[in-house]
C-alpha atoms as a PDB file:
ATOM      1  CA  UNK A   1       0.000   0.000   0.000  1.00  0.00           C
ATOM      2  CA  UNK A   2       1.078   3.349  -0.651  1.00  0.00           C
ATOM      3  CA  UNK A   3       0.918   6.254   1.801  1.00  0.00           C
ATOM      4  CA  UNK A   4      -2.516   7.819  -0.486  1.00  0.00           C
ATOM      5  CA  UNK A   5      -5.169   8.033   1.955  1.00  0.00           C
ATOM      6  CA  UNK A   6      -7.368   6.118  -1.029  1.00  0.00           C
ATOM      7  CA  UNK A   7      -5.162   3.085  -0.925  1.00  0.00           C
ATOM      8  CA  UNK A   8      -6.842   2.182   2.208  1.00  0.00           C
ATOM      9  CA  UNK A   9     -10.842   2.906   1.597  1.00  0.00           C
ATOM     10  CA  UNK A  10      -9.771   0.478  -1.616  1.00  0.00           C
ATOM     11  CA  UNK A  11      -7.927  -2.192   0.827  1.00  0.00           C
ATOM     12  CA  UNK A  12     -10.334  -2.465   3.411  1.00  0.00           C
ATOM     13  CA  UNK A  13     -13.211  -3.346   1.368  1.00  0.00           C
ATOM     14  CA  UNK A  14     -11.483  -6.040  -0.506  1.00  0.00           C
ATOM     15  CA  UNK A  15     -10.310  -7.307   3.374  1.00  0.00           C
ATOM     16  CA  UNK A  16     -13.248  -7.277   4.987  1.00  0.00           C
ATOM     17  CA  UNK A  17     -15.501  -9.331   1.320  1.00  0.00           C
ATOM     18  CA  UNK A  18     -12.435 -11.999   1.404  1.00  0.00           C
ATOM     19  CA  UNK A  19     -13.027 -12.451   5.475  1.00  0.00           C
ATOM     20  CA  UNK A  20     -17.147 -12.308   5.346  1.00  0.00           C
ATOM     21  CA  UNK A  21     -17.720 -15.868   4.613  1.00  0.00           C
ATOM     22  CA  UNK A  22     -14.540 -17.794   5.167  1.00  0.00           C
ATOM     23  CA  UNK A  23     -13.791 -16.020   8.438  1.00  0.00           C
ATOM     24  CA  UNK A  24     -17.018 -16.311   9.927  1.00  0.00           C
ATOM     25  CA  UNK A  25     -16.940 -20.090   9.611  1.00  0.00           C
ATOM     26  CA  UNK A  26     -13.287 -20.195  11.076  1.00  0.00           C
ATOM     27  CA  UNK A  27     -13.817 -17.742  14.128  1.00  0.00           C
ATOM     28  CA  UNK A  28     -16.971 -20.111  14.221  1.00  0.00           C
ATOM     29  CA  UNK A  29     -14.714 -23.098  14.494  1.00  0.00           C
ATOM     30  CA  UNK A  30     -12.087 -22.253  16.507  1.00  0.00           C
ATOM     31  CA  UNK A  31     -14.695 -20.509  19.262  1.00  0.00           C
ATOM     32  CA  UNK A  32     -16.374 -23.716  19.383  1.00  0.00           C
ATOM     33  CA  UNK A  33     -13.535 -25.517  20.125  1.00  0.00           C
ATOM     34  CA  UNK A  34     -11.536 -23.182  22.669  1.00  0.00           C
ATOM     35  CA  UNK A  35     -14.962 -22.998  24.682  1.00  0.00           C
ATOM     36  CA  UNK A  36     -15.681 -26.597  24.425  1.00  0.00           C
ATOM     37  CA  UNK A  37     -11.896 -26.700  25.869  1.00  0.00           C
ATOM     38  CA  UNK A  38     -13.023 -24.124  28.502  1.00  0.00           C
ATOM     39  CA  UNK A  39     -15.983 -26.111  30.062  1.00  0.00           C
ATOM     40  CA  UNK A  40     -14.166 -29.487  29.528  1.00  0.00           C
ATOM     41  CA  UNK A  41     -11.157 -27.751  31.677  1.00  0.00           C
ATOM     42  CA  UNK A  42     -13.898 -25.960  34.085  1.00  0.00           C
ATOM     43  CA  UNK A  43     -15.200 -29.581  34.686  1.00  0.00           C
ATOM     44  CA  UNK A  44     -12.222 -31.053  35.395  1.00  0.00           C
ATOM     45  CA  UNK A  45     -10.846 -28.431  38.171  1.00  0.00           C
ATOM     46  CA  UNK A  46     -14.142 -29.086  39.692  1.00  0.00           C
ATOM     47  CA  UNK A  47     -13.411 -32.345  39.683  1.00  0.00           C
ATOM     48  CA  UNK A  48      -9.710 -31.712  41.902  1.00  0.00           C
ATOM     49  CA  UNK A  49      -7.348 -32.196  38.960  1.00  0.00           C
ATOM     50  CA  UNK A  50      -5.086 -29.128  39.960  1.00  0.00           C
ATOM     51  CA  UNK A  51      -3.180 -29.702  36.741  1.00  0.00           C
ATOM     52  CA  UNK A  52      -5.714 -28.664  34.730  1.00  0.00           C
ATOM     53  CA  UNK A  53      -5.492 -25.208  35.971  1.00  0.00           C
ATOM     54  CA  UNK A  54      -2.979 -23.821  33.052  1.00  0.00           C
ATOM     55  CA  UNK A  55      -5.037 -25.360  30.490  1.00  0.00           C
ATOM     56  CA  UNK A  56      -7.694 -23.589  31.850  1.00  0.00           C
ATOM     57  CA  UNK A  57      -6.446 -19.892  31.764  1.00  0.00           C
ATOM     58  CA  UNK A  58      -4.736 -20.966  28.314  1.00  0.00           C
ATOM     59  CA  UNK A  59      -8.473 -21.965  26.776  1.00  0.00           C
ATOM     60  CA  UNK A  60     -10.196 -18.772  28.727  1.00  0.00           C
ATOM     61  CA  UNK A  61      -7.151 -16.332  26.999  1.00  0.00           C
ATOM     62  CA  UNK A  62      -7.860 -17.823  23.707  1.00  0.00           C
ATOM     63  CA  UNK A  63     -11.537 -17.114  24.220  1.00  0.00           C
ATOM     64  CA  UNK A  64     -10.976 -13.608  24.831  1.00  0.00           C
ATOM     65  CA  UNK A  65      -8.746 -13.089  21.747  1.00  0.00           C
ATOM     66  CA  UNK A  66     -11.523 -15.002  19.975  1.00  0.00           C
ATOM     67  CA  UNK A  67     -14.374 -12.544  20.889  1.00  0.00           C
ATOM     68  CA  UNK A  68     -11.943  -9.693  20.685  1.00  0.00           C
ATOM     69  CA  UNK A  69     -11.164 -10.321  17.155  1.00  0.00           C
ATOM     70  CA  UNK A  70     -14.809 -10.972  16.585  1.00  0.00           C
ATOM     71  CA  UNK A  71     -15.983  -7.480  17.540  1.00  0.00           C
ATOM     72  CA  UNK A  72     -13.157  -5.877  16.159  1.00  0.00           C
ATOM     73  CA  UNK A  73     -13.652  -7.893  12.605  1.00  0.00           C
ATOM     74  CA  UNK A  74     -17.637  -6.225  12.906  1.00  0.00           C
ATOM     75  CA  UNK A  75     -16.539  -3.233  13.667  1.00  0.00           C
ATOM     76  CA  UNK A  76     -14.194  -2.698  11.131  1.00  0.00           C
ATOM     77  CA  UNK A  77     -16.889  -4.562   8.200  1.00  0.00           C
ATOM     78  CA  UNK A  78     -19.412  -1.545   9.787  1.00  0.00           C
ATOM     79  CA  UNK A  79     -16.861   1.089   9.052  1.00  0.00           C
ATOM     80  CA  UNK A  80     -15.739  -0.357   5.388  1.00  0.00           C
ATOM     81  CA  UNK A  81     -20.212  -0.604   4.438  1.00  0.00           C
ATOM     82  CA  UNK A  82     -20.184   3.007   5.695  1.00  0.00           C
ATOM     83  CA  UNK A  83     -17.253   4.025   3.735  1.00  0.00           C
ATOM     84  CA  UNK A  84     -18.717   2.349   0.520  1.00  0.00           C
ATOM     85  CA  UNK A  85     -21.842   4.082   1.132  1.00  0.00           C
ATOM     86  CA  UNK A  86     -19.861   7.358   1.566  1.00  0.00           C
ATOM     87  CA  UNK A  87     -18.151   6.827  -1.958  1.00  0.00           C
ATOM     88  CA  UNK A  88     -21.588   5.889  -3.941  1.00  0.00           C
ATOM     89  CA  UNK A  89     -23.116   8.737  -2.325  1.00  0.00           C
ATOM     90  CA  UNK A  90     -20.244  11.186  -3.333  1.00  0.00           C
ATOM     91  CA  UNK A  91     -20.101  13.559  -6.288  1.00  0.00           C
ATOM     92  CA  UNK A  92     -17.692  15.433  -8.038  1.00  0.00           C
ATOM     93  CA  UNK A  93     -14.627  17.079  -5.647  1.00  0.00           C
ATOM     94  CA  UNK A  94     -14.776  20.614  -6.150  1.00  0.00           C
ATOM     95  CA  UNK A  95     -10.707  21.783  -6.823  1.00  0.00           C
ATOM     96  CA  UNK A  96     -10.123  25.174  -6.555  1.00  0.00           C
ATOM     97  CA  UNK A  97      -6.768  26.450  -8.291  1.00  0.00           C
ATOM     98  CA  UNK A  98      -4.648  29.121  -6.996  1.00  0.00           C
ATOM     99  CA  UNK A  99      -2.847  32.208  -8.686  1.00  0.00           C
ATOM    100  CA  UNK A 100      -0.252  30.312  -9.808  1.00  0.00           C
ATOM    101  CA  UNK A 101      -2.062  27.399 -10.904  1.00  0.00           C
ATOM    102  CA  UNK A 102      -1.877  24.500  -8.150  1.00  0.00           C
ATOM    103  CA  UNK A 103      -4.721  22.838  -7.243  1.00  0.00           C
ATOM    104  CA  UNK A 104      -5.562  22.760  -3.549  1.00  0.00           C
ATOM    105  CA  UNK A 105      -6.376  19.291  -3.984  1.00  0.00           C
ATOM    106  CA  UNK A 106      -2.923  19.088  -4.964  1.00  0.00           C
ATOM    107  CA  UNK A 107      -1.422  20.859  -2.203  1.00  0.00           C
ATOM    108  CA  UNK A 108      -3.443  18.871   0.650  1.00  0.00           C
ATOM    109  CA  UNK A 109      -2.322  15.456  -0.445  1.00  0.00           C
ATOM    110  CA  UNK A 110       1.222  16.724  -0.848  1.00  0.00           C
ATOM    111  CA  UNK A 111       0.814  17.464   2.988  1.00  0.00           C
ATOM    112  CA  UNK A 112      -0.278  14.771   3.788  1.00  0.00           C
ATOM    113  CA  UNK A 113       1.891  12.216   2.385  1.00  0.00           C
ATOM    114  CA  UNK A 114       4.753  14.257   3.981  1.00  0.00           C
ATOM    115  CA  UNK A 115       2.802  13.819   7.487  1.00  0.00           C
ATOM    116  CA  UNK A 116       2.249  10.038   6.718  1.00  0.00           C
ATOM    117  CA  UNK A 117       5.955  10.061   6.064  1.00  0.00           C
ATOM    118  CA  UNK A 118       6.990  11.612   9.346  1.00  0.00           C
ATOM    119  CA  UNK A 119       4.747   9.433  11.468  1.00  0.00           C
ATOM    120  CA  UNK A 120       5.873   6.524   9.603  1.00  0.00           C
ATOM    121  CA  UNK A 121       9.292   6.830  10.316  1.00  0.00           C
ATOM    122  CA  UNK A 122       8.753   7.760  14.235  1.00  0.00           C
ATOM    123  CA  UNK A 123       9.072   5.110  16.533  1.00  0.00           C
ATOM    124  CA  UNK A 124       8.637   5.089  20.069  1.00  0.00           C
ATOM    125  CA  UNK A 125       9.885   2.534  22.493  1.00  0.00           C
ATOM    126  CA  UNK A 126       5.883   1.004  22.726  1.00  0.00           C
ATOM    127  CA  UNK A 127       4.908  -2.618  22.275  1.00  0.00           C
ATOM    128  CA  UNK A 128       5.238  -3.517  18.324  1.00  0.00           C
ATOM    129  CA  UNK A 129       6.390   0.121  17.140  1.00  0.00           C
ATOM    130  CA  UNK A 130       6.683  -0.312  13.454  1.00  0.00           C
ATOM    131  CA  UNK A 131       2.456  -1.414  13.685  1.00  0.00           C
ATOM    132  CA  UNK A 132       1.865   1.182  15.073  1.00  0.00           C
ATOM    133  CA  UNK A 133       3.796   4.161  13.205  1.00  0.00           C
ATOM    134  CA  UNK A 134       2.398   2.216  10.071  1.00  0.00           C
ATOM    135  CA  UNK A 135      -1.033   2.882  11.895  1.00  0.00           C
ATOM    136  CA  UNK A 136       0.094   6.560  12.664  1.00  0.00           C
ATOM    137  CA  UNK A 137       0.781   7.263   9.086  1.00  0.00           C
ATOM    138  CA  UNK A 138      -2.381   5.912   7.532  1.00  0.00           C
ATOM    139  CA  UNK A 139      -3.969   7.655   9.964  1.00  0.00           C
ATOM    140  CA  UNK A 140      -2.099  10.728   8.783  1.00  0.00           C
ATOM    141  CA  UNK A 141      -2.536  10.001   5.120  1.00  0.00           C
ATOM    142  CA  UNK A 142      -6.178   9.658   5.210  1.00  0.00           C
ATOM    143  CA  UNK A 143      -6.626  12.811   6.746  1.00  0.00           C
ATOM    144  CA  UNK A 144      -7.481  11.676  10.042  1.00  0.00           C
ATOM    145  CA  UNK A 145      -9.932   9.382  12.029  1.00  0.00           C
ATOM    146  CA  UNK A 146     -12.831  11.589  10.537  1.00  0.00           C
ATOM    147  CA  UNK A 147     -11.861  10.086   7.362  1.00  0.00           C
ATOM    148  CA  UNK A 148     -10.625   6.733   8.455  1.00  0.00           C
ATOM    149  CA  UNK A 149     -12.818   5.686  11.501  1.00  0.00           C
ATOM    150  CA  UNK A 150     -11.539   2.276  11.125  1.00  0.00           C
ATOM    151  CA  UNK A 151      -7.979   3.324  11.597  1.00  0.00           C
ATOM    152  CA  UNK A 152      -9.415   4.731  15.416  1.00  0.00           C
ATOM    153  CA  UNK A 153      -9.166   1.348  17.201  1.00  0.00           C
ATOM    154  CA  UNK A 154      -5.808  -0.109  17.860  1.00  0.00           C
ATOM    155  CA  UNK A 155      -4.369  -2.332  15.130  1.00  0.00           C
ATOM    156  CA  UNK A 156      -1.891  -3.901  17.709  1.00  0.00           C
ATOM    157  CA  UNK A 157      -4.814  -5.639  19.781  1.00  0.00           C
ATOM    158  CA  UNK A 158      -6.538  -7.020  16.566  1.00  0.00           C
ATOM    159  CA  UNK A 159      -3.413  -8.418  15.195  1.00  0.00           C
ATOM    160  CA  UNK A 160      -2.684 -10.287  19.056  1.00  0.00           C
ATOM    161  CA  UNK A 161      -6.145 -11.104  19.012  1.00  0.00           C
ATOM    162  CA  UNK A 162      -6.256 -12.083  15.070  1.00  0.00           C
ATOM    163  CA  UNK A 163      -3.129 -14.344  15.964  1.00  0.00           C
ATOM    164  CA  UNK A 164      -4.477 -15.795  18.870  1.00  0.00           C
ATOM    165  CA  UNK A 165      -7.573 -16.363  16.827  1.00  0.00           C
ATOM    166  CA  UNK A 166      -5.602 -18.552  14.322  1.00  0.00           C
ATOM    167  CA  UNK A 167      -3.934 -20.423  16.601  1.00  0.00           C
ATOM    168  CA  UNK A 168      -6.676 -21.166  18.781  1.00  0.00           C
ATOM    169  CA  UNK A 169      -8.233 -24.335  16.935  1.00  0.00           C
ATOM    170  CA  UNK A 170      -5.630 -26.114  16.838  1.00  0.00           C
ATOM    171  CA  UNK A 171      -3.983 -25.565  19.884  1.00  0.00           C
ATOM    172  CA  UNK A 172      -7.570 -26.220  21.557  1.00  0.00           C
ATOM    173  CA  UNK A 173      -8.195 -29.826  20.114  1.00  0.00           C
ATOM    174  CA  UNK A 174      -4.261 -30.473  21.215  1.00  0.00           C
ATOM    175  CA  UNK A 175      -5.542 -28.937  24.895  1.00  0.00           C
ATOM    176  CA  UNK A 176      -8.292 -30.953  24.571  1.00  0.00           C
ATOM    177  CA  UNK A 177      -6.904 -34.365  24.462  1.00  0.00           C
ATOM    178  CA  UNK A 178      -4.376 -33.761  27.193  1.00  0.00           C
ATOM    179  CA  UNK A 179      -7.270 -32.350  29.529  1.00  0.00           C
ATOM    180  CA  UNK A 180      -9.364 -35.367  28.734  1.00  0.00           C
ATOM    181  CA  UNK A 181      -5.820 -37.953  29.583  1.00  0.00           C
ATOM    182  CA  UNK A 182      -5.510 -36.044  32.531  1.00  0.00           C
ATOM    183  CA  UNK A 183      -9.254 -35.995  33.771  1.00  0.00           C
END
């Protein structure tokens, strides 16, 4: 992607159509199995087997990244309809030129590819900095989160949570046969 704030309205959409169907079924999947994990690892602490305690906060932190991920995957597919809606709906842009013949249109996107540049290459000493100056400068190059509302939430949480979303179904049927040995 480039650092033009329409690379992303034209990303986005194309994300969240390939995800709709697909995704739901796997987030589907792997939520099934991480909370049958969960109450099969809920029984069996019930039951006294202590060492079912770490598979137990394991299957209830994959939950949360599950449903995490989940609202965050609606969330952004209810920004993307709205920002398809927005484009339909949209005209013409109105340019108006100056005295010596530059377009303002011209002028604002030069400004803001030189802010998306900036942010881009400023990193701070946070948790995964080069997500989030890339997250800084899209931000920057669409103009900001009036234009981009799906840039607002953090992009570090979904990708932990979209990770720990792909690695849940498996890792939960794995879980789940060594809770059921142990039980």
């Amino acid at each position: 992607m480039s650092a033009l704030p329409g690379s992303l309205s034209l990303f986005l959409p194309l994300l969240v159509k390939m995800l709709k169907g697909p995704g739901k079924f796997f987030i589907a999947l792997n939520g099934l199995m991480t909370g049958l994990l969960l109450w099969l690892a809920i029984r069996a602490v019930q039951d006294g087997h202590s060492a079912v305690w770490v598979i137990l906060v394991i299957a209830a932190v994959l939950l949360l990244g599950i449903v995490v991920f989940t609202v965050r995957g609606y969330q952004l597919s209810k920004h993307v309809d709205d920002l398809e809606k927005l484009n339909l709906d949209a005209g013409q842009d109105v340019e108006i030129y100056t005295a010596d013949g530059r377009s303002t249109k011209d002028a604002e996107m030069e400004q803001r590819f030189n802010d998306a540049a900036y942010e881009a290459s400023r990193r701070d000493a946070a948790f995964m900095p080069r997500v989030k100056a890339a997250q800084r400068a899209a931000i920057a190059a669409a103009g900001g989160t009036v234009q981009a509302p799906y840039l607002k939430a953090d992009l570090r949480i979904t990708i932990i949570a979209g990770m720990l979303t792909m690695i849940a179904g498996p890792l939960s049927f794995f879980l789940f046969i060594i809770t059921a040995v142990i039980s």
